[in-house]
PDB file of N, CA and C in Angstrom:
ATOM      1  N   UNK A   1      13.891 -46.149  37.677  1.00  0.00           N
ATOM      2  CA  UNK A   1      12.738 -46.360  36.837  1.00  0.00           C
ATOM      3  C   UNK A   1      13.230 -46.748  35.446  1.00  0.00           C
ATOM      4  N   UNK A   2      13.007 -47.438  34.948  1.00  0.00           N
ATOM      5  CA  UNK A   2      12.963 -47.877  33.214  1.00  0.00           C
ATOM      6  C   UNK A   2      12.157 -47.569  32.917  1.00  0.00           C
ATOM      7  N   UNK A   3      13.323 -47.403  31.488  1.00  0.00           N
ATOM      8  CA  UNK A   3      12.955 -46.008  30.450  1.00  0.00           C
ATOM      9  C   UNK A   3      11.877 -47.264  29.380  1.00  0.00           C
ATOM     10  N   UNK A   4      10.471 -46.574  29.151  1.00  0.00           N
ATOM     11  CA  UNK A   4       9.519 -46.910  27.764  1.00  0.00           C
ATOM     12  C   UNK A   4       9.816 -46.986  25.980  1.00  0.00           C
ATOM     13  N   UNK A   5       9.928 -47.533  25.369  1.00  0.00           N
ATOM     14  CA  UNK A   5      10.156 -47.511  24.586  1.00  0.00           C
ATOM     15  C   UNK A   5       8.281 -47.362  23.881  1.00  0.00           C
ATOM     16  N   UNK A   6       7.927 -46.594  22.900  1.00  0.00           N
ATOM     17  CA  UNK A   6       6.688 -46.195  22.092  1.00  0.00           C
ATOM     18  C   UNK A   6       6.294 -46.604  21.353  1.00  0.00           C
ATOM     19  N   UNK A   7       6.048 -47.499  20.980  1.00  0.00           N
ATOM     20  CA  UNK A   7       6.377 -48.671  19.170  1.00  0.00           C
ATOM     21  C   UNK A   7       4.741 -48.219  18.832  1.00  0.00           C
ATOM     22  N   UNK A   8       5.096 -47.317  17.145  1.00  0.00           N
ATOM     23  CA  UNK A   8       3.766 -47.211  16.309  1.00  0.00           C
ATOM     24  C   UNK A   8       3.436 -48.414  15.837  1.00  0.00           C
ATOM     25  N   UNK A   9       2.256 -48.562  15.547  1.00  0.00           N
ATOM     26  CA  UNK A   9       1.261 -49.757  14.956  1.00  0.00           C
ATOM     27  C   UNK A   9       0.817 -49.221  13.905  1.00  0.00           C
ATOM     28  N   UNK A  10       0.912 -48.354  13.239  1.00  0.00           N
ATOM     29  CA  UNK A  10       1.064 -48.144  11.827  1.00  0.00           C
ATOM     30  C   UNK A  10       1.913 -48.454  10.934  1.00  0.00           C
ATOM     31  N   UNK A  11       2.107 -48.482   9.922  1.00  0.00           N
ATOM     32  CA  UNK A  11       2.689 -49.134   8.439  1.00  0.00           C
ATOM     33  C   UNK A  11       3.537 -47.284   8.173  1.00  0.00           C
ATOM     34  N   UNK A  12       4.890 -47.458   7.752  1.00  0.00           N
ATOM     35  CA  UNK A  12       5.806 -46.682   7.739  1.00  0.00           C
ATOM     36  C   UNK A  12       5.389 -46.468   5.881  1.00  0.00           C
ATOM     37  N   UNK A  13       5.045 -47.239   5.266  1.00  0.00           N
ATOM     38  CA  UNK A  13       5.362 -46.666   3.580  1.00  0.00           C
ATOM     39  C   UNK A  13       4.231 -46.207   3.245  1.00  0.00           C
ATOM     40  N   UNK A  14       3.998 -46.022   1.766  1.00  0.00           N
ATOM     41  CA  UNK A  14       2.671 -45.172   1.992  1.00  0.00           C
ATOM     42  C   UNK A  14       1.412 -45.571   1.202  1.00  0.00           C
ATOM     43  N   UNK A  15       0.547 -44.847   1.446  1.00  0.00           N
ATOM     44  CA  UNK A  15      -0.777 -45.208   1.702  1.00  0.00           C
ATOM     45  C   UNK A  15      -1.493 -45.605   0.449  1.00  0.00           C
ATOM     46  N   UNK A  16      -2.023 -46.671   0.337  1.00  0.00           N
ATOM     47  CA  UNK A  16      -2.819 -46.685  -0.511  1.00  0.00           C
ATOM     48  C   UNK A  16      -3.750 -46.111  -1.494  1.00  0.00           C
ATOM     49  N   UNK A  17      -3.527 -45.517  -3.087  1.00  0.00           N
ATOM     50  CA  UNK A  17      -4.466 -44.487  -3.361  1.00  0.00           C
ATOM     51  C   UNK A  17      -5.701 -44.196  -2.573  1.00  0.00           C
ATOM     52  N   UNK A  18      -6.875 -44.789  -2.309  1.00  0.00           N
ATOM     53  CA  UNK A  18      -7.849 -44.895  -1.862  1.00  0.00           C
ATOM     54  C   UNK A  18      -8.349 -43.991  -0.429  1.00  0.00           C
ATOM     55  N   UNK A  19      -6.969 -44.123   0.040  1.00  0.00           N
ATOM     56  CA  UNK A  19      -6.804 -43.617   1.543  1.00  0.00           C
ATOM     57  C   UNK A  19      -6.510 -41.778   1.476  1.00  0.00           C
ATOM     58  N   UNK A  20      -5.847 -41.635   0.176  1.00  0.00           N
ATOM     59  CA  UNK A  20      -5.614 -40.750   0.176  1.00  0.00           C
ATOM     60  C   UNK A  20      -6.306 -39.404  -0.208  1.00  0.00           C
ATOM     61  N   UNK A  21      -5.907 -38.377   1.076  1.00  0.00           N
ATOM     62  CA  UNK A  21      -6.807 -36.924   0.615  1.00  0.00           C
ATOM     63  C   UNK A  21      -6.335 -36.226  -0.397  1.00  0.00           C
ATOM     64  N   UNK A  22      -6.975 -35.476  -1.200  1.00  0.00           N
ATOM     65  CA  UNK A  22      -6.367 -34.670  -2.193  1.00  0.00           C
ATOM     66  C   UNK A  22      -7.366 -33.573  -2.073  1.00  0.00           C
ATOM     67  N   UNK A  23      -6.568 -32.475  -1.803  1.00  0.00           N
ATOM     68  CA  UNK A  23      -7.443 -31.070  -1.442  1.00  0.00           C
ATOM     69  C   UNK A  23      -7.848 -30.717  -3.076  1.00  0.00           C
ATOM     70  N   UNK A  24      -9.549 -29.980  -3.090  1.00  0.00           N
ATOM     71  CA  UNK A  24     -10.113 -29.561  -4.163  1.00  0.00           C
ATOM     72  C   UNK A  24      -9.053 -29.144  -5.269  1.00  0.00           C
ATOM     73  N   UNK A  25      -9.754 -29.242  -5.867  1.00  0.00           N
ATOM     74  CA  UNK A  25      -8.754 -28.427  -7.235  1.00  0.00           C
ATOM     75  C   UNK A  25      -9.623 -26.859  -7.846  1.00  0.00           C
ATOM     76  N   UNK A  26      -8.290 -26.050  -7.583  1.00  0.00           N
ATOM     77  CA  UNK A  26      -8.915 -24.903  -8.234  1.00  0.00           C
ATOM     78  C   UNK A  26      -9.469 -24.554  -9.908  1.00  0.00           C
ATOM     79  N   UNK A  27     -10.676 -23.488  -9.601  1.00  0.00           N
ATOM     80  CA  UNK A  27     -11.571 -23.887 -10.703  1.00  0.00           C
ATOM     81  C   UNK A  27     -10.464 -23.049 -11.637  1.00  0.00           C
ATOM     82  N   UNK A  28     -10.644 -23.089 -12.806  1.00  0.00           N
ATOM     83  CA  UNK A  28      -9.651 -22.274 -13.772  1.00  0.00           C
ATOM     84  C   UNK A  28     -10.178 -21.258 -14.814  1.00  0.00           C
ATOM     85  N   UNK A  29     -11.609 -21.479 -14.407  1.00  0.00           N
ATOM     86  CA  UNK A  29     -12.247 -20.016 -14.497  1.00  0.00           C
ATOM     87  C   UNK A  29     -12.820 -18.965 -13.260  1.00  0.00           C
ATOM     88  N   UNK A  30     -13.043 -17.767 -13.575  1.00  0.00           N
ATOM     89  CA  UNK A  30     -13.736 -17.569 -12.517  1.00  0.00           C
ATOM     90  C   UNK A  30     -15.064 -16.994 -13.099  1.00  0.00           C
ATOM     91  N   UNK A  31     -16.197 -17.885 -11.709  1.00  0.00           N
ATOM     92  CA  UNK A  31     -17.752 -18.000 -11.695  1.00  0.00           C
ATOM     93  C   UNK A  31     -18.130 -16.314 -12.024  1.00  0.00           C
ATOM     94  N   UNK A  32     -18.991 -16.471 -12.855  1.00  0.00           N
ATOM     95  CA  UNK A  32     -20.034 -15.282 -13.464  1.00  0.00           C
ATOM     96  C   UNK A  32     -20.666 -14.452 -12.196  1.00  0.00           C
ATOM     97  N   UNK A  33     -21.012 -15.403 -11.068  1.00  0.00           N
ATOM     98  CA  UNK A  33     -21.956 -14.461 -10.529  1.00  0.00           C
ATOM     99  C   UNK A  33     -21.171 -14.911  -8.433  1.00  0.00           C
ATOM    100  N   UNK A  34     -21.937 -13.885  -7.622  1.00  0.00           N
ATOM    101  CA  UNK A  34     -20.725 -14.353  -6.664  1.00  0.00           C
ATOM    102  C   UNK A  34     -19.965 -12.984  -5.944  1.00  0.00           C
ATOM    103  N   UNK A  35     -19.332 -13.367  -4.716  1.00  0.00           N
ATOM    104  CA  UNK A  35     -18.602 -12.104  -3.970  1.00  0.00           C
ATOM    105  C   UNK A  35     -17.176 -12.848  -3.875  1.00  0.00           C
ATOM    106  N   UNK A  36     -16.493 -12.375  -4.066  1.00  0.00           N
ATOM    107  CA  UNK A  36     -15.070 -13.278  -3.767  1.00  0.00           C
ATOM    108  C   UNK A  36     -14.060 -12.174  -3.409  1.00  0.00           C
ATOM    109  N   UNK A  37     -12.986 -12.890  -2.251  1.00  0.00           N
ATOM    110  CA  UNK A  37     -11.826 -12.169  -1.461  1.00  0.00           C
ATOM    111  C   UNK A  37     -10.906 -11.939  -2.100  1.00  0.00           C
ATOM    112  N   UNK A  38     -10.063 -11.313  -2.271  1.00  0.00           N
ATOM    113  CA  UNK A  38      -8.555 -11.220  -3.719  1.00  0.00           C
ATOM    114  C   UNK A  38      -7.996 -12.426  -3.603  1.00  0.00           C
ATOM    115  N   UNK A  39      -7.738 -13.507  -2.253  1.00  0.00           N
ATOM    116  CA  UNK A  39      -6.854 -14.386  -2.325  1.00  0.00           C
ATOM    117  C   UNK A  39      -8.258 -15.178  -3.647  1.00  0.00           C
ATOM    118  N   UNK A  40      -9.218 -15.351  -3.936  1.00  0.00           N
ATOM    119  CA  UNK A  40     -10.118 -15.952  -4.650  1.00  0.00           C
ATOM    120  C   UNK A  40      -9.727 -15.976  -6.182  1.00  0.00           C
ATOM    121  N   UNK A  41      -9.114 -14.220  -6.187  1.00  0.00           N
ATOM    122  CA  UNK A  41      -9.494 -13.882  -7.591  1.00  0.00           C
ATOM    123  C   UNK A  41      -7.670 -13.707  -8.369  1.00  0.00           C
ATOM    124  N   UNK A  42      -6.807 -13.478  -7.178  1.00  0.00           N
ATOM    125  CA  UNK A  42      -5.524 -12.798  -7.567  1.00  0.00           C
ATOM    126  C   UNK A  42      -4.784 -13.680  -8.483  1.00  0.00           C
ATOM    127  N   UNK A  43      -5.411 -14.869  -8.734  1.00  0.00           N
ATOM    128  CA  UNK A  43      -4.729 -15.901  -9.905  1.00  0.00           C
ATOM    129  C   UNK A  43      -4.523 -14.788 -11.246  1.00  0.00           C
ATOM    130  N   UNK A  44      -6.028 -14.367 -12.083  1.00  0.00           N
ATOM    131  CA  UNK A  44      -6.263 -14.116 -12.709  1.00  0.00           C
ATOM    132  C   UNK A  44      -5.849 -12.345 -12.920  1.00  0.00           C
ATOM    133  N   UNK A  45      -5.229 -12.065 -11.835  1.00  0.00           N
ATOM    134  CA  UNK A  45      -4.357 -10.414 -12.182  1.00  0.00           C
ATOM    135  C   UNK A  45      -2.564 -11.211 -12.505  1.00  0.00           C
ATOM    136  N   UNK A  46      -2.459 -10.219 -13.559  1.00  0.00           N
ATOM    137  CA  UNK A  46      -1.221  -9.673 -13.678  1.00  0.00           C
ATOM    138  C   UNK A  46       0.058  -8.737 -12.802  1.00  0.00           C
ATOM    139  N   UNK A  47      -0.621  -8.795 -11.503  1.00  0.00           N
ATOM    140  CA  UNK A  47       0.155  -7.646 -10.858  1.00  0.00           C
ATOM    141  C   UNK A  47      -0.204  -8.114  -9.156  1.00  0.00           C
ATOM    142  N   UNK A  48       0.510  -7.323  -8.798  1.00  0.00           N
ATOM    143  CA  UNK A  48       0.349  -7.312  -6.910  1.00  0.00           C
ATOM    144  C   UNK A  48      -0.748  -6.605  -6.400  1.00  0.00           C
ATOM    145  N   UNK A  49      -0.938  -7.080  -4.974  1.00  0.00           N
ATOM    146  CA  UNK A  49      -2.107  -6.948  -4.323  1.00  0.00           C
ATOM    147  C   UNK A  49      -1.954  -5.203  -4.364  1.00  0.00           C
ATOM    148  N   UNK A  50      -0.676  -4.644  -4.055  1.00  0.00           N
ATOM    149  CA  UNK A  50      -0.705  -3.530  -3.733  1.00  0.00           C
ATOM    150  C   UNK A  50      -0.839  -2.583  -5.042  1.00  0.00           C
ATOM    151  N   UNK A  51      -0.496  -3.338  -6.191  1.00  0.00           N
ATOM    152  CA  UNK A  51      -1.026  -2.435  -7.450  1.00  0.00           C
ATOM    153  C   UNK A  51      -2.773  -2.558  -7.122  1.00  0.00           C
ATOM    154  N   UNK A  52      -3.346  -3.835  -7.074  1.00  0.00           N
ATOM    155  CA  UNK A  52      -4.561  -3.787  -7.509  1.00  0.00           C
ATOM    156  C   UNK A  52      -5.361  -2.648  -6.156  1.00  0.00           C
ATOM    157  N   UNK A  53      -4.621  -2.260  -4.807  1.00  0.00           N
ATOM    158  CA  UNK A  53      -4.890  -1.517  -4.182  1.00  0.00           C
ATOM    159  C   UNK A  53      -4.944   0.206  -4.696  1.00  0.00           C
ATOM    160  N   UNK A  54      -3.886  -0.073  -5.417  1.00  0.00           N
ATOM    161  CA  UNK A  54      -3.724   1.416  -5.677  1.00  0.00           C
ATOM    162  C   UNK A  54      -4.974   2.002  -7.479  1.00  0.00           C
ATOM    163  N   UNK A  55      -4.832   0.759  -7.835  1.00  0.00           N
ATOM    164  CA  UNK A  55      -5.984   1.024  -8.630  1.00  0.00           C
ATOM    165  C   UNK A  55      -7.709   0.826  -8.351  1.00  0.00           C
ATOM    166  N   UNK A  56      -7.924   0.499  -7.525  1.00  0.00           N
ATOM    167  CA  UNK A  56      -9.146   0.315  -6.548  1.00  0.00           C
ATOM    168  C   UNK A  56      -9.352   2.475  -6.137  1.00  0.00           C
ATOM    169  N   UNK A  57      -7.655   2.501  -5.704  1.00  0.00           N
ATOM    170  CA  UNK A  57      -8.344   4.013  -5.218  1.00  0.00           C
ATOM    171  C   UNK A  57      -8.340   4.806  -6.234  1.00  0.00           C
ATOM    172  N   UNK A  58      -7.813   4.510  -7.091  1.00  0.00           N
ATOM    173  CA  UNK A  58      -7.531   5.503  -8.406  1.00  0.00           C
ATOM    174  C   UNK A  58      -9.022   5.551  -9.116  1.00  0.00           C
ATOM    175  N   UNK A  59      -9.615   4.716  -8.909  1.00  0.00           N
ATOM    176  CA  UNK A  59     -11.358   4.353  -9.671  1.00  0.00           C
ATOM    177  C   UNK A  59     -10.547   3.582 -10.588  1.00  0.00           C
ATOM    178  N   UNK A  60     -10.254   2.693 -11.225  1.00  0.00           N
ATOM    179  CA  UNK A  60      -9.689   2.111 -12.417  1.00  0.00           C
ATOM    180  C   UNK A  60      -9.438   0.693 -12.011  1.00  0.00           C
ATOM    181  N   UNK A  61     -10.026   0.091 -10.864  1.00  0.00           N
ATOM    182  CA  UNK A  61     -10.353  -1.311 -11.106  1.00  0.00           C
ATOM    183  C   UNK A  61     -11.868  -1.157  -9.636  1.00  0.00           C
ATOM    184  N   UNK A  62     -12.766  -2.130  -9.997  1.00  0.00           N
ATOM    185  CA  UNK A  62     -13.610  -1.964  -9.310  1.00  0.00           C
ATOM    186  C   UNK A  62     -13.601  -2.021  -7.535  1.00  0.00           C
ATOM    187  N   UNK A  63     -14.674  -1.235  -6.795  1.00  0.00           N
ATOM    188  CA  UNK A  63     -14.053  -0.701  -5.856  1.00  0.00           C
ATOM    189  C   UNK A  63     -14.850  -2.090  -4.644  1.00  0.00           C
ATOM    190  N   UNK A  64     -14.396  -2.400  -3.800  1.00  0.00           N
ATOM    191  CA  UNK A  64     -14.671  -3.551  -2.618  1.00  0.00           C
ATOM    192  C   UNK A  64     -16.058  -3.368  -1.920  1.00  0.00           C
ATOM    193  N   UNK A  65     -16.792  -3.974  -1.480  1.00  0.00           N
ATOM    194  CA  UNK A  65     -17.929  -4.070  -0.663  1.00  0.00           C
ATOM    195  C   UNK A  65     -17.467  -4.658   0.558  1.00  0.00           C
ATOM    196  N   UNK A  66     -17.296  -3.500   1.584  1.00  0.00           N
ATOM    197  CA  UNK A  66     -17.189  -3.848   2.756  1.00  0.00           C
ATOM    198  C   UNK A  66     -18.041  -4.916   3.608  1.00  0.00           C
ATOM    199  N   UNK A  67     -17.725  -5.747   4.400  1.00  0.00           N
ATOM    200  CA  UNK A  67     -18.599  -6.873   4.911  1.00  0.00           C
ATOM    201  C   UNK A  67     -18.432  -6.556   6.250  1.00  0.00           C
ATOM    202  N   UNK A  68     -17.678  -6.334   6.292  1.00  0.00           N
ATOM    203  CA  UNK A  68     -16.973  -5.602   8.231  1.00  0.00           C
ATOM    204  C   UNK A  68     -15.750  -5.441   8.331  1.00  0.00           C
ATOM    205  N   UNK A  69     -15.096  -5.609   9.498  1.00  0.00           N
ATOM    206  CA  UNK A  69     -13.771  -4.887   9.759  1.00  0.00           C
ATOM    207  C   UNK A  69     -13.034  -5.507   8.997  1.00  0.00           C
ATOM    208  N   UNK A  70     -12.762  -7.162   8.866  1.00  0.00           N
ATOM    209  CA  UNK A  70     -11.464  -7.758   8.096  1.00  0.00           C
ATOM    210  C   UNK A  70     -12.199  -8.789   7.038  1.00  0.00           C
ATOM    211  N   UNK A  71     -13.317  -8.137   6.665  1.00  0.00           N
ATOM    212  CA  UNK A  71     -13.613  -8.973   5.182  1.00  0.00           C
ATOM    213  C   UNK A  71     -14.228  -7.795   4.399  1.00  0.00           C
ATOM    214  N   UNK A  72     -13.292  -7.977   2.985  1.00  0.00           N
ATOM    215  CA  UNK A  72     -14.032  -7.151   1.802  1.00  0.00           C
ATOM    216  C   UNK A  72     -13.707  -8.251   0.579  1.00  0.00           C
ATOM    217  N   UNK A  73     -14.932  -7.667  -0.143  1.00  0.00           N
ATOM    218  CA  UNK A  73     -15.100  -8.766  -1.257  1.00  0.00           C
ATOM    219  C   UNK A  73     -15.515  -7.744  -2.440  1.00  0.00           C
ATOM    220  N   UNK A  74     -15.314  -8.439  -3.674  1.00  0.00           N
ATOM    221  CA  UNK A  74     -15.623  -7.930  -4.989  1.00  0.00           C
ATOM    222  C   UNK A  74     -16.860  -8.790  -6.212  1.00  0.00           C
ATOM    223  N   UNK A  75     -17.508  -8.175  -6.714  1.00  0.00           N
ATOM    224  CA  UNK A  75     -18.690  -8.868  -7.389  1.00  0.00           C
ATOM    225  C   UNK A  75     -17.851  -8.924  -8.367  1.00  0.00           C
ATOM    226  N   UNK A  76     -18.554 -10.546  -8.879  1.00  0.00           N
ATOM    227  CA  UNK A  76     -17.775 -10.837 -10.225  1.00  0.00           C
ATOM    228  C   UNK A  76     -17.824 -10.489 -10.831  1.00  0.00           C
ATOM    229  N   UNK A  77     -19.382 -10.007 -11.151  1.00  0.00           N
ATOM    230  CA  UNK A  77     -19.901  -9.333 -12.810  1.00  0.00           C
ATOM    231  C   UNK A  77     -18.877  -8.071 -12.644  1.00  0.00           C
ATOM    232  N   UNK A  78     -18.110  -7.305 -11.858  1.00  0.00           N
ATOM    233  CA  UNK A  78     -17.180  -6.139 -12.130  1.00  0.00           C
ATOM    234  C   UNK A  78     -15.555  -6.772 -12.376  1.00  0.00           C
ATOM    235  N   UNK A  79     -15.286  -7.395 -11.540  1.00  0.00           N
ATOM    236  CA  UNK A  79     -14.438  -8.295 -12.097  1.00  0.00           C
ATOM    237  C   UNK A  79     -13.851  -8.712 -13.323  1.00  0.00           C
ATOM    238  N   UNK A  80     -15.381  -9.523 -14.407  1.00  0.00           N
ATOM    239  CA  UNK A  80     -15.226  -9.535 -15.398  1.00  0.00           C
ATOM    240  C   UNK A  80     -15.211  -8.254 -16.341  1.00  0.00           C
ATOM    241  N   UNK A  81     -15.851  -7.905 -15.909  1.00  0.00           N
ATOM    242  CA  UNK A  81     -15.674  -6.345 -16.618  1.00  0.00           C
ATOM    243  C   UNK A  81     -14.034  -5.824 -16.508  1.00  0.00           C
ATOM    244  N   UNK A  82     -13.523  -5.651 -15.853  1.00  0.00           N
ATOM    245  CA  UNK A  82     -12.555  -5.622 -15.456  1.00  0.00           C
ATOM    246  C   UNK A  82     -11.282  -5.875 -16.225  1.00  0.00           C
ATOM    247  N   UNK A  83     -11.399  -7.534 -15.803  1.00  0.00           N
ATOM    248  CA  UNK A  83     -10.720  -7.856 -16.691  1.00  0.00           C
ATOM    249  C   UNK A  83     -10.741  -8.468 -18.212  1.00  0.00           C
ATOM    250  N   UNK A  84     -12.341  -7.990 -18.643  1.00  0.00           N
ATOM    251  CA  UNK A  84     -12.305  -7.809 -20.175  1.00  0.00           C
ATOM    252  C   UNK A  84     -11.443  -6.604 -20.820  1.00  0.00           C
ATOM    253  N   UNK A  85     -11.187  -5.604 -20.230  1.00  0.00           N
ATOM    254  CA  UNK A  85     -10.767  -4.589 -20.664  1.00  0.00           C
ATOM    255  C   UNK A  85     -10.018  -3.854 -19.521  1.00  0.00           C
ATOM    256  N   UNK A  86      -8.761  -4.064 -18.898  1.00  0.00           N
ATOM    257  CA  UNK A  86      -8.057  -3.331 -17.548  1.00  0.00           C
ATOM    258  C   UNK A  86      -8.060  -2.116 -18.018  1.00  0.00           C
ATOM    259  N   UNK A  87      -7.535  -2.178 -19.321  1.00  0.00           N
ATOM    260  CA  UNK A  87      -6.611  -0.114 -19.582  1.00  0.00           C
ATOM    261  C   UNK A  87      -8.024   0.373 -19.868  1.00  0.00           C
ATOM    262  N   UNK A  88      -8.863   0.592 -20.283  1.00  0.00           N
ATOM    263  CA  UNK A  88     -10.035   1.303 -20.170  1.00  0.00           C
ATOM    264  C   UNK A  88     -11.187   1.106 -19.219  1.00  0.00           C
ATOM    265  N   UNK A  89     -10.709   0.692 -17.974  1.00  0.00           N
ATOM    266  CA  UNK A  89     -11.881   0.191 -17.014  1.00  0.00           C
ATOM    267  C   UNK A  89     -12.071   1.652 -16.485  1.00  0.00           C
ATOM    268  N   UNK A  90     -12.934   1.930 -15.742  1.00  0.00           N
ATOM    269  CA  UNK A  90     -13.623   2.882 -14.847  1.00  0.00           C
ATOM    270  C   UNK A  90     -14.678   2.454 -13.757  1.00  0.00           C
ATOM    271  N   UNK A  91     -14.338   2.390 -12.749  1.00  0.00           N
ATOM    272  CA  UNK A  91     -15.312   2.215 -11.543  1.00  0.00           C
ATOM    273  C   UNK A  91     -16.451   2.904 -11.564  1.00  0.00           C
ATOM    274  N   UNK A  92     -17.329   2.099 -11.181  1.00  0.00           N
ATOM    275  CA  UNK A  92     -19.310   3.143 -11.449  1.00  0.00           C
ATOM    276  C   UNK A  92     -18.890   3.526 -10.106  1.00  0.00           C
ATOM    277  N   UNK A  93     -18.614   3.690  -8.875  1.00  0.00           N
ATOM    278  CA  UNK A  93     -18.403   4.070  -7.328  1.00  0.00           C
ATOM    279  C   UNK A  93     -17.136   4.207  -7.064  1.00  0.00           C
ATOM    280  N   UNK A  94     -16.152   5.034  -7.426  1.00  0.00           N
ATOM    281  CA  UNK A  94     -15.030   5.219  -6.681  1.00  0.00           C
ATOM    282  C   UNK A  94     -15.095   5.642  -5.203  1.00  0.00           C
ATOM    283  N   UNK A  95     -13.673   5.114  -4.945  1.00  0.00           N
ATOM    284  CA  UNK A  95     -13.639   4.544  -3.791  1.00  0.00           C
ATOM    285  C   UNK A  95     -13.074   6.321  -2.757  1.00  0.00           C
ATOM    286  N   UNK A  96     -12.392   7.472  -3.965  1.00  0.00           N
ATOM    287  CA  UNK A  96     -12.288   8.404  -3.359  1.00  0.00           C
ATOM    288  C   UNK A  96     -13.062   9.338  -4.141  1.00  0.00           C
ATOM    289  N   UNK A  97     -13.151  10.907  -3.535  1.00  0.00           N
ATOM    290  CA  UNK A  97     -13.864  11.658  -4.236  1.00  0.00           C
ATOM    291  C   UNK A  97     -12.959  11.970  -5.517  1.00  0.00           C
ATOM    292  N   UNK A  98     -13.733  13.154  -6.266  1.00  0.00           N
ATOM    293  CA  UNK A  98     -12.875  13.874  -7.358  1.00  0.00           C
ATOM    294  C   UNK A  98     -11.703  14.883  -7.117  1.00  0.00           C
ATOM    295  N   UNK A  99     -10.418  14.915  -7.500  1.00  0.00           N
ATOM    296  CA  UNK A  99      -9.853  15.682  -6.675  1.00  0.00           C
ATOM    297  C   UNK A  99      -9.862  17.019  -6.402  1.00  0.00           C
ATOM    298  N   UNK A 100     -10.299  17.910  -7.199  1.00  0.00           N
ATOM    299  CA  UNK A 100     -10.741  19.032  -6.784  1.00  0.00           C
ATOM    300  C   UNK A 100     -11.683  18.696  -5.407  1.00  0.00           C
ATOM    301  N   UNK A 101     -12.606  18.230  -4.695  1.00  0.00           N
ATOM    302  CA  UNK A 101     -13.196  18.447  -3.508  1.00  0.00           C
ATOM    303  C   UNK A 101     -11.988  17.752  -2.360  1.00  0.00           C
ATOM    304  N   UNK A 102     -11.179  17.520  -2.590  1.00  0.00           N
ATOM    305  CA  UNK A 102     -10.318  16.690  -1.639  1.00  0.00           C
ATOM    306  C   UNK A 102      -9.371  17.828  -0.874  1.00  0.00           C
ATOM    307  N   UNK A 103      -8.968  19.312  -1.491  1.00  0.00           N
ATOM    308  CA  UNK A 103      -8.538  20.197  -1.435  1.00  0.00           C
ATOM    309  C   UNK A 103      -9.347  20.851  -0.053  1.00  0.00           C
ATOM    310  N   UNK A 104      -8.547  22.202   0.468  1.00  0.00           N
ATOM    311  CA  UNK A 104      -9.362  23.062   1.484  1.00  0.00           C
ATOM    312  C   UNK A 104     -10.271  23.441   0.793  1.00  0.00           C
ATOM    313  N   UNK A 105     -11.340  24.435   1.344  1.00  0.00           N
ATOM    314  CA  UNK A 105     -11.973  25.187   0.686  1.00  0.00           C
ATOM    315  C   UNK A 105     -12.410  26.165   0.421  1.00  0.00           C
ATOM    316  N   UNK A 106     -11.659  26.564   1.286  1.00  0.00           N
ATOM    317  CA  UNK A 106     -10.895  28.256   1.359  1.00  0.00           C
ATOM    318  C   UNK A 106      -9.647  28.751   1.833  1.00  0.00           C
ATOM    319  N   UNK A 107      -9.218  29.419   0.932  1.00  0.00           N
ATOM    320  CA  UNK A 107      -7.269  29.621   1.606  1.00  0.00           C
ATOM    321  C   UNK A 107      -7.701  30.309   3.225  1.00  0.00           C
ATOM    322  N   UNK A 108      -6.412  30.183   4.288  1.00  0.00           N
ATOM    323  CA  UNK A 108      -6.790  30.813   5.111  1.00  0.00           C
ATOM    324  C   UNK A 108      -6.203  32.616   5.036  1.00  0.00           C
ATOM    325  N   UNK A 109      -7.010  33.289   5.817  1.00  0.00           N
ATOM    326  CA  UNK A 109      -6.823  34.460   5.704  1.00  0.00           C
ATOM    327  C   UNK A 109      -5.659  34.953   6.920  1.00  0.00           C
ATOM    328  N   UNK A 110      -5.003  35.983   5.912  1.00  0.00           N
ATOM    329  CA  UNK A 110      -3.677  36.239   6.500  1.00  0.00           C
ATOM    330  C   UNK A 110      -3.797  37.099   7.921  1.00  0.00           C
ATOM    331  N   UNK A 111      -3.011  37.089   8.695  1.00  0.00           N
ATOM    332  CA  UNK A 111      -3.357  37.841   9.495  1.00  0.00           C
ATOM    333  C   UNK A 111      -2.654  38.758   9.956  1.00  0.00           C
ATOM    334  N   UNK A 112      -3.700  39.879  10.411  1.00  0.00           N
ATOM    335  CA  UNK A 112      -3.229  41.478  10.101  1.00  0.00           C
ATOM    336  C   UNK A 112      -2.285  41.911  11.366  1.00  0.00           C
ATOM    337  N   UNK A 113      -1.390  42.816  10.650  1.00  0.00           N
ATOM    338  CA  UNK A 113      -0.393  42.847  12.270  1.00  0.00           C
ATOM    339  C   UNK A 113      -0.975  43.607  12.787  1.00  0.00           C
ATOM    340  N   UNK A 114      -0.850  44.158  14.263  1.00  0.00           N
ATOM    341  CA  UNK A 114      -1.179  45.018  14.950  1.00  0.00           C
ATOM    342  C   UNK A 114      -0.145  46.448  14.952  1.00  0.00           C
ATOM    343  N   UNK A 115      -0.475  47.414  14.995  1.00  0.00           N
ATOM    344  CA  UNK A 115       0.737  48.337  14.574  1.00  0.00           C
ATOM    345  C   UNK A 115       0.135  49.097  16.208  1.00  0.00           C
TER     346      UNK A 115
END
């Protein structure tokens, strides 16, 4: 059997502006009003996902609105709040209780030997 040779019918150099896609451009603010995912917002932090995790539970950056199992999102208007002021932020809904209730709530009682 002889072997095929495949010959493209396209043009090897490149494409004419016109032809060409150029994916959106990101906005360089972020919108006033709105739910957005961290990959949305994480331009505008100073730090890692896993800081902004650990301050989510701490109450000290605003806390996520669950949507279901693998989407949570954050309102902007907290956001901006947010990041008008990080070192004095406070969450209106933390995400854990206060720590005093996180504790038992009664020691357990010792138990008596039998003599």
């Amino acid at each position: 059997m002889a072997h095929q040779t495949i010959v493209s019918t396209t043009s090897v150099g490149p494409k004419p502006p016109e032809c060409r896609h150029s994916p959106p451009e990101m906005p360089i603010t972020l919108p006033n009003v709105g739910l957005f995912r961290f990959k949305q917002f994480a331009a505008f932090l100073p730090f890692s996902r896993e800081t902004w995790r650990k301050l989510v539970l701490k109450g000290k950056a605003p806390a996520p609105i669950r949507m279901g199992g693998r989407c949570t999102v954050w309102p902007a208007a907290q956001l901006h709040k947010f990041l008008r002021d990080p070192a004095n932020y406070q969450a209106e809904n933390s995400m854990t209780p206060p720590r005093a209730e996180t504790g038992r709530a009664k020691p357990r009682a010792k138990a008596q030997e039998a003599t």
